[in-house]
Every structure is written in C-alpha cells, then in structure tokens.
Protein backbone atom coordinates (compact mmCIF):
# COMPACT_ATOMS: atom_id res chain seq x y z
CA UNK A 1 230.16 225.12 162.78
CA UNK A 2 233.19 226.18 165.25
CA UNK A 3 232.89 224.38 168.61
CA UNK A 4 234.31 226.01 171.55
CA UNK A 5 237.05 223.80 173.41
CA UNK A 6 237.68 223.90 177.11
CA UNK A 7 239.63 222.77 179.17
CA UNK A 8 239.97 219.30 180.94
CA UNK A 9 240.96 219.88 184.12
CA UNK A 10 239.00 221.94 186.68
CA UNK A 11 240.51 224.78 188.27
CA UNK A 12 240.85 222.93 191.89
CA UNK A 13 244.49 221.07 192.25
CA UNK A 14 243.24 219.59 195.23
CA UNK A 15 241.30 217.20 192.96
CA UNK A 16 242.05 213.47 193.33
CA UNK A 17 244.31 212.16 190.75
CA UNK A 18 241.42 209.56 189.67
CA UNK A 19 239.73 212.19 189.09
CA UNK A 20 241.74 214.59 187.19
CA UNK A 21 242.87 211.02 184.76
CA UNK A 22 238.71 210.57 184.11
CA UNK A 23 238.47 214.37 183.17
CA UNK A 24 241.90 213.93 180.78
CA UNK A 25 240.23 210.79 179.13
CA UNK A 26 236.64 212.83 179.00
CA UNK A 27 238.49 215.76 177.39
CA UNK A 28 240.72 213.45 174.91
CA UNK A 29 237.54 211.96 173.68
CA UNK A 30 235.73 215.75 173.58
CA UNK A 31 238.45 216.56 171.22
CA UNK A 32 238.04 213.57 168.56
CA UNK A 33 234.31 214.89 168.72
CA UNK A 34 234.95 218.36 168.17
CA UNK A 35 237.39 216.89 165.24
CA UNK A 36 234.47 214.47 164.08
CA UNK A 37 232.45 217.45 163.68
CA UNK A 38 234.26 219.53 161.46
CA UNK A 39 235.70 217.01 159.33
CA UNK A 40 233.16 214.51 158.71
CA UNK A 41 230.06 216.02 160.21
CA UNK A 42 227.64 214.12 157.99
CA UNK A 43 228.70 211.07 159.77
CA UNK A 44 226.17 210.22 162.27
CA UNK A 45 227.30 206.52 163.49
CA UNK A 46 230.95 207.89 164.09
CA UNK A 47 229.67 211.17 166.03
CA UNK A 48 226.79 209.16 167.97
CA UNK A 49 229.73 206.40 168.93
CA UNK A 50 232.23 209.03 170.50
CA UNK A 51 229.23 211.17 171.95
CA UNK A 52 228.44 207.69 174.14
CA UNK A 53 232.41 207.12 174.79
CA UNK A 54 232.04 210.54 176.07
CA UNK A 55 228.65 209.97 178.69
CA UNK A 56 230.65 207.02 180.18
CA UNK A 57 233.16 209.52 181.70
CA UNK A 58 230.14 211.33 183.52
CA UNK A 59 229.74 214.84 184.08
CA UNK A 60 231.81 217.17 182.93
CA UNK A 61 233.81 219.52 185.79
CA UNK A 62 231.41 221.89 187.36
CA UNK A 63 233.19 224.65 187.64
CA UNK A 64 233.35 224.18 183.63
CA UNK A 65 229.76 223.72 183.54
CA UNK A 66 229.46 226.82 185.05
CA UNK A 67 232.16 228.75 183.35
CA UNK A 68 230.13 227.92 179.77
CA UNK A 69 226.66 228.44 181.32
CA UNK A 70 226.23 230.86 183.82
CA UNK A 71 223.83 230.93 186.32
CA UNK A 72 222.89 227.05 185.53
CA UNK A 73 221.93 226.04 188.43
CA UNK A 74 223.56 222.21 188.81
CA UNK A 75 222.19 219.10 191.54
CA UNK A 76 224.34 217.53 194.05
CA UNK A 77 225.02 214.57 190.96
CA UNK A 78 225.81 217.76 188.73
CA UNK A 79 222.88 217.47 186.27
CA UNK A 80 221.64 220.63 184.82
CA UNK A 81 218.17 222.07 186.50
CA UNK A 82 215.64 223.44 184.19
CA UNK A 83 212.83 224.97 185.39
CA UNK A 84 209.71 225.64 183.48
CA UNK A 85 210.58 222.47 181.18
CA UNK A 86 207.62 220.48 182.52
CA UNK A 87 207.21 216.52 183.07
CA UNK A 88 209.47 215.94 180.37
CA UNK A 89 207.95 213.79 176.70
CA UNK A 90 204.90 211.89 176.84
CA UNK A 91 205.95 207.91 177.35
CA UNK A 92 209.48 208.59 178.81
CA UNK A 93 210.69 207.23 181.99
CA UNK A 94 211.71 210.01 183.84
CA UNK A 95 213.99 209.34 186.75
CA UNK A 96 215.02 205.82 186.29
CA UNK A 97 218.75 205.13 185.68
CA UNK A 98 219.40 203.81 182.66
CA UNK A 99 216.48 204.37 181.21
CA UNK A 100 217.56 206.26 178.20
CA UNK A 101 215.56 206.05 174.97
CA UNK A 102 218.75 206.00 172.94
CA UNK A 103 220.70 202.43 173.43
C-alpha cells in the first residue's frame, strides 16, 4: 500500500512559529509512519507506538484536512463531523476527554 504524503506546513505564513515547529515535528513523525508502513507493515507495536507519538501533536493543519478531504466539514477544535454516523458503539464514552478505549 502507497500512502500519500503531504505537506507539513499549512499554506498561511502568518502562522505562529510554535505552531509551524508542532506541525514540522507532526509531519517528521508522519513520515517514520508512512516508512513503518511499507517496510515493516506487519509490525503492529512499532506502527501503534508512532501512530500515538503522532495524536500528541493534535490535529493536523486544516487547510490540509481539507485539501485531502473535501467538503469535510471540520469543528471549531478541528475534528472531523460525520453526519448520519449515529451515537457512536454501544458502551463508549462519547464526549469525555481522554476517554479513549485504546491506552
């Protein structure tokens, strides 16, 4: 499988310089993913570590977001909307930070 690689930055150079560092470490870590995947795809403890490095850099861009899915529609935080996909799996707090099921 061939992943598609973007780029780090967004398209705005009025963006902070904090801000353009996180997206530079978020896209440094995307890359040893994307590597992780087509060298050694079969393993899953290396992939699931770098896929968690990668959620503590947030978000990415949303002009990226957008660029790779268009007309997502995105929330002030920059989470994806999707309608029609119910009240989400039986048993799973929905809503509550830091509630994820995978730890």
């Amino acid at each position: 499988m061939r992943l598609r690689v973007v780029r780090a930055a967004p398209r705005h150079p009025t963006s902070p310089p904090h801000r353009l560092r996180r997206y530079g470490r978020q896209y440094q870590v995307f890359q040893l993913l994307v590597m992780a995947y087509e060298t050694d795809p079969d393993n899953f403890s290396h992939i699931t570590a770098l896929m968690q490095q990668l959620q503590e850099y947030g978000n990415p861009p949303a002009d990226i977001i957008r660029e790779l899915a268009p007309g997502l529609e995105l929330s002030p935080d920059g989470m994806p909307q999707l309608p029609n996909m119910g009240p989400g799996l039986p048993g799973m707090p929905m809503g509550v930070p830091g509630a994820c099921a995978i730890q």
